[in-house]
C-alpha atoms as a PDB file:
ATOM      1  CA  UNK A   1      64.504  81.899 141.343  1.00  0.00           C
ATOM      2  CA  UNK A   2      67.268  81.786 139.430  1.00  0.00           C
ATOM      3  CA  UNK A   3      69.566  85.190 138.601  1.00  0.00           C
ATOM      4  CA  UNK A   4      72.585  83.934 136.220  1.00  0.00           C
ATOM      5  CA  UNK A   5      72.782  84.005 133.289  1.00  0.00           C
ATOM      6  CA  UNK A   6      74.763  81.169 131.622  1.00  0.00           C
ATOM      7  CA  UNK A   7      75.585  80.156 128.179  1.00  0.00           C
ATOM      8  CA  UNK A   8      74.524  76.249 128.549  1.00  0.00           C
ATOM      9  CA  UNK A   9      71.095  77.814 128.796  1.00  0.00           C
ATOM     10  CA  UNK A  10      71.060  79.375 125.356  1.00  0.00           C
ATOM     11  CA  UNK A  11      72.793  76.651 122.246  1.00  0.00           C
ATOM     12  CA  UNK A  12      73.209  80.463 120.289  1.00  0.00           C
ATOM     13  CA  UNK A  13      75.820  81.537 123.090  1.00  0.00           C
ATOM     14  CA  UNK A  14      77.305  78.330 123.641  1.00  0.00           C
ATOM     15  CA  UNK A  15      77.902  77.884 119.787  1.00  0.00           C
ATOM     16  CA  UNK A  16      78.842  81.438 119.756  1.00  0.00           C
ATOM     17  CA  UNK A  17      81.760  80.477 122.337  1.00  0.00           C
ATOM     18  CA  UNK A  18      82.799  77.900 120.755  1.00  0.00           C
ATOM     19  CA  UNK A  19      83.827  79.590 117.949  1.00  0.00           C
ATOM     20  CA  UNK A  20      85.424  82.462 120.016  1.00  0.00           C
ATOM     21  CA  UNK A  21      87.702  79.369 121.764  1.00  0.00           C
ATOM     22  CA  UNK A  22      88.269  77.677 118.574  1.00  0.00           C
ATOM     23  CA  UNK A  23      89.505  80.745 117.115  1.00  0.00           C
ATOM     24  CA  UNK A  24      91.543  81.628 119.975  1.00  0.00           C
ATOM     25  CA  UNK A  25      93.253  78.205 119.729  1.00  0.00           C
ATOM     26  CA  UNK A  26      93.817  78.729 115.866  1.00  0.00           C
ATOM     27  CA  UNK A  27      95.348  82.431 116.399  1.00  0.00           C
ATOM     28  CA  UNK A  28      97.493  80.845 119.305  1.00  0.00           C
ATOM     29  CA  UNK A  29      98.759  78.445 117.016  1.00  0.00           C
ATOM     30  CA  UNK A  30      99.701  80.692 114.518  1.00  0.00           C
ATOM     31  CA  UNK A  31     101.509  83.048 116.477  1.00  0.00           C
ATOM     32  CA  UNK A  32     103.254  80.185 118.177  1.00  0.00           C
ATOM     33  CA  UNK A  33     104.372  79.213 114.316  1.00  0.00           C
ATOM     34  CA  UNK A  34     105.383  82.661 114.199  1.00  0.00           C
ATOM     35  CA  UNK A  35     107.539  83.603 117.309  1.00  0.00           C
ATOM     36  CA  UNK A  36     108.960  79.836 116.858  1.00  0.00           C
ATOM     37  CA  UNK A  37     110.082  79.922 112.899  1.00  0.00           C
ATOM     38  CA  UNK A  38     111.878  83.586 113.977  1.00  0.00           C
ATOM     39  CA  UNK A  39     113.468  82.079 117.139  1.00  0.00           C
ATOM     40  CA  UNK A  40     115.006  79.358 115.160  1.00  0.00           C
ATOM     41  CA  UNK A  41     116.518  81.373 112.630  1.00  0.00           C
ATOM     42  CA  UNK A  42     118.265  83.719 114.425  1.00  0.00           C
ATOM     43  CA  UNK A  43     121.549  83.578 114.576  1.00  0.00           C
ATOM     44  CA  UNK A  44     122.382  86.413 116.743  1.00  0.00           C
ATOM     45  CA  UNK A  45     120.915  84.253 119.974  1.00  0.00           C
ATOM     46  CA  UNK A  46     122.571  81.699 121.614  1.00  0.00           C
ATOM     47  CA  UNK A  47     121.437  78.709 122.227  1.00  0.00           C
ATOM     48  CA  UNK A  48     120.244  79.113 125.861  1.00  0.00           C
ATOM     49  CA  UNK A  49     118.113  81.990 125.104  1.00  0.00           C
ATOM     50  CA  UNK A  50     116.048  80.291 122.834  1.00  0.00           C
ATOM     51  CA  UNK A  51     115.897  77.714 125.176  1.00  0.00           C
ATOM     52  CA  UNK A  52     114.356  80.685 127.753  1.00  0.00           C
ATOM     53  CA  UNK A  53     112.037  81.822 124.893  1.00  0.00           C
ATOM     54  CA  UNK A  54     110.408  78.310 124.440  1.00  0.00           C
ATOM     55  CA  UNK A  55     110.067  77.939 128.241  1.00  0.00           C
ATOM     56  CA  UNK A  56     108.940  81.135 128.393  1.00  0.00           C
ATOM     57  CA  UNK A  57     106.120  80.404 125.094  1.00  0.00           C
ATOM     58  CA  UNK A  58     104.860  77.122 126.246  1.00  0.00           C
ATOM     59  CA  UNK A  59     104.506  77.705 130.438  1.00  0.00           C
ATOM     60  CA  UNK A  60     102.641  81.105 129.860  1.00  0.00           C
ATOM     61  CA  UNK A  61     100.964  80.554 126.487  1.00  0.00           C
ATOM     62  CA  UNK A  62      99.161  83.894 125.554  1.00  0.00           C
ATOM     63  CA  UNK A  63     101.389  86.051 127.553  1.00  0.00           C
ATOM     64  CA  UNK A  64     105.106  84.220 126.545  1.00  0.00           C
ATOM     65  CA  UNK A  65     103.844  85.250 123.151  1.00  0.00           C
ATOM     66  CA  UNK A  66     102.638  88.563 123.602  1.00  0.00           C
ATOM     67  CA  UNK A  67     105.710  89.010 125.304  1.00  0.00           C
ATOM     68  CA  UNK A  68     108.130  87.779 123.066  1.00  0.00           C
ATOM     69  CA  UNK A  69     106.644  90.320 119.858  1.00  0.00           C
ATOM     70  CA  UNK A  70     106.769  93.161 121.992  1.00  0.00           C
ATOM     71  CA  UNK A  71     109.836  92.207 123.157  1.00  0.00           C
ATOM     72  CA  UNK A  72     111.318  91.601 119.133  1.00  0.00           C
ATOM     73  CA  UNK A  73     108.663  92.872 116.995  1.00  0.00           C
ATOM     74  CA  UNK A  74     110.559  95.510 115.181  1.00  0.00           C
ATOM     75  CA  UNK A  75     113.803  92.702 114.978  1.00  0.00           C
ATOM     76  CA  UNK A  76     111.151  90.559 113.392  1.00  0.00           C
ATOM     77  CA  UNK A  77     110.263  92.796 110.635  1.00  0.00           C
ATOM     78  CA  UNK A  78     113.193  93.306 110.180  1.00  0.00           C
ATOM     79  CA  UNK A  79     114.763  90.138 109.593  1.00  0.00           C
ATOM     80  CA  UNK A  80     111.589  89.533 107.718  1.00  0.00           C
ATOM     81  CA  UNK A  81     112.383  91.960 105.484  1.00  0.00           C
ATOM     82  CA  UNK A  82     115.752  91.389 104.707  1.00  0.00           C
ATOM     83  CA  UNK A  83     114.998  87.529 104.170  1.00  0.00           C
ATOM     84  CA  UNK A  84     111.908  88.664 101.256  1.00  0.00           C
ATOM     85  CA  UNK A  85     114.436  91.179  99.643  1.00  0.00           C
ATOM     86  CA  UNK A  86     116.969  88.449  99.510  1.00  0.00           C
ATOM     87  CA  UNK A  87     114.968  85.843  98.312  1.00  0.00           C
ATOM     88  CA  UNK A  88     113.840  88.349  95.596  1.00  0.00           C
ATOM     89  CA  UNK A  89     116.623  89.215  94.241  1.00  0.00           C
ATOM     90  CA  UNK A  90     117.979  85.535  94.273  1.00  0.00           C
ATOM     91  CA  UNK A  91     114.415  84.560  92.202  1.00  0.00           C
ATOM     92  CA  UNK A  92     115.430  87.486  89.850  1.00  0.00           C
ATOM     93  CA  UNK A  93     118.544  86.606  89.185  1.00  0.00           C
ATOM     94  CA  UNK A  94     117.470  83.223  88.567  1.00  0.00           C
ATOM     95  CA  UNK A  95     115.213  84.613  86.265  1.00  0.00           C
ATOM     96  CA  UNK A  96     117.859  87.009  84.250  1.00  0.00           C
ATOM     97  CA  UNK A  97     120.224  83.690  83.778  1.00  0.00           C
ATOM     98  CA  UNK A  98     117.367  81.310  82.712  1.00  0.00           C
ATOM     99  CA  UNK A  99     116.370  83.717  79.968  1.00  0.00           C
ATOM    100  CA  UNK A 100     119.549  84.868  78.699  1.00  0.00           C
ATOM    101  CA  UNK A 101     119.193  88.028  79.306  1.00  0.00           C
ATOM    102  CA  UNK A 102     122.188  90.279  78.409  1.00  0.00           C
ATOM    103  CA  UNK A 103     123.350  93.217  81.022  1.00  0.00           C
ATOM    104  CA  UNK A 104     123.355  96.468  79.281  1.00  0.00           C
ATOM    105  CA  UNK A 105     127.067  96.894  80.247  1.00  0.00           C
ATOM    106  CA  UNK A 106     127.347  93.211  78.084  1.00  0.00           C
ATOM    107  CA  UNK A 107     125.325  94.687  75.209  1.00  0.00           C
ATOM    108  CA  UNK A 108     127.159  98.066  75.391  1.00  0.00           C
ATOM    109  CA  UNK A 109     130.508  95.909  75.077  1.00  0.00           C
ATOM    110  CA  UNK A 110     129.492  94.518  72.138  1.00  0.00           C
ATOM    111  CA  UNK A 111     127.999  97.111  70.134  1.00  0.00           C
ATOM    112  CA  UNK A 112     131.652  98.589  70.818  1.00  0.00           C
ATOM    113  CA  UNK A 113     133.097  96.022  69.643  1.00  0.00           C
ATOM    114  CA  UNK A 114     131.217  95.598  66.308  1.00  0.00           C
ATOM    115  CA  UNK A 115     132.066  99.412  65.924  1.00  0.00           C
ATOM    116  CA  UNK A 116     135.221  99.240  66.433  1.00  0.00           C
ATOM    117  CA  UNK A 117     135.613  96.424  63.621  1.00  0.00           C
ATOM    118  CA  UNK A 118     133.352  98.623  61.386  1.00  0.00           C
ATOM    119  CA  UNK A 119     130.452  96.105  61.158  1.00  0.00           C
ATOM    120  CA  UNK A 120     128.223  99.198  62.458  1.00  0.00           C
ATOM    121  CA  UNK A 121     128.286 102.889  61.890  1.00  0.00           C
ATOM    122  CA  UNK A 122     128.593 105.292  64.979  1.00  0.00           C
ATOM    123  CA  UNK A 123     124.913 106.104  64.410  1.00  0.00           C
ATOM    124  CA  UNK A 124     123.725 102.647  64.899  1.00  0.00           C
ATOM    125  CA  UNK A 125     126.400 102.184  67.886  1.00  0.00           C
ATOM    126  CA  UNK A 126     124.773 105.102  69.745  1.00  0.00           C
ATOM    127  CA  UNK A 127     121.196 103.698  68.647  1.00  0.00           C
ATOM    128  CA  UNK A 128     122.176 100.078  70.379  1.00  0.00           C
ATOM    129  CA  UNK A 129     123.681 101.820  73.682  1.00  0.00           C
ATOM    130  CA  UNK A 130     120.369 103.795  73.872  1.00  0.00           C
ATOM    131  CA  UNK A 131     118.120 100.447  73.724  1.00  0.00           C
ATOM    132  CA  UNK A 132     120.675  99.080  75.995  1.00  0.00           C
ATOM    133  CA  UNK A 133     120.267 101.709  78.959  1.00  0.00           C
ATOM    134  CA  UNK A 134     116.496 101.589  78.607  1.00  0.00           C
END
């Protein structure tokens, strides 16, 4: 009489852990991606500790990973961050010179200018700066 219970004898379970290990590979993988793409773009760490990190990340898979975001998990979003606010404001600026768009301090100027040569009254001056600021 046999007590165990294994998998093999049910296809539902062994399917079922399939899947588990398939997805385990797949979240591995990403958070390999992950710890990797922030190693290499540090440049506050030398060379040798990166070189410790990856030793570290591929001879204990699961727990060189877990270490490394405990270890830099705050540094990571962080740098994360500071990379997606600086690659916004690059795409915006982008966006203000491909449009033509005019800084107020630009339209200000000249609405000041076309008062002071008396194209405009100071009414429609003040009217312009308003649009201008908003």
């Amino acid at each position: 009489m046999r007590l165990e219970l294994a998998a093999n004898d049910f296809p539902l379970l062994n399917a079922i852990w399939l899947v588990i290990i398939f997805f385990a590979w797949v979240i591995w993988f990403w958070l390999l991606i992950t710890v990797f793409t922030d190693l290499f773009r540090r440049s506050d760490t030398s060379g040798w500790a990166k070189a410790g990190w990856v030793a570290v990340v591929l001879l204990l898979p699961y727990v060189g990973v877990l270490i490394y975001l405990i270890a830099q998990g705050r540094q990571m979003a962080e740098r994360r961050r500071q990379q997606t606010e600086a690659a916004q404001s690059e795409f915006d600026a982008y966006v203000r010179s491909a449009a033509g768009a005019e800084q107020p301090a630009d339209q200000i100027e000249r609405a000041n200018q076309l008062l002071n040569s008396g194209a405009i009254t100071r009414e429609e001056y003040e009217a312009l700066k308003r649009k201008a600021l908003t």
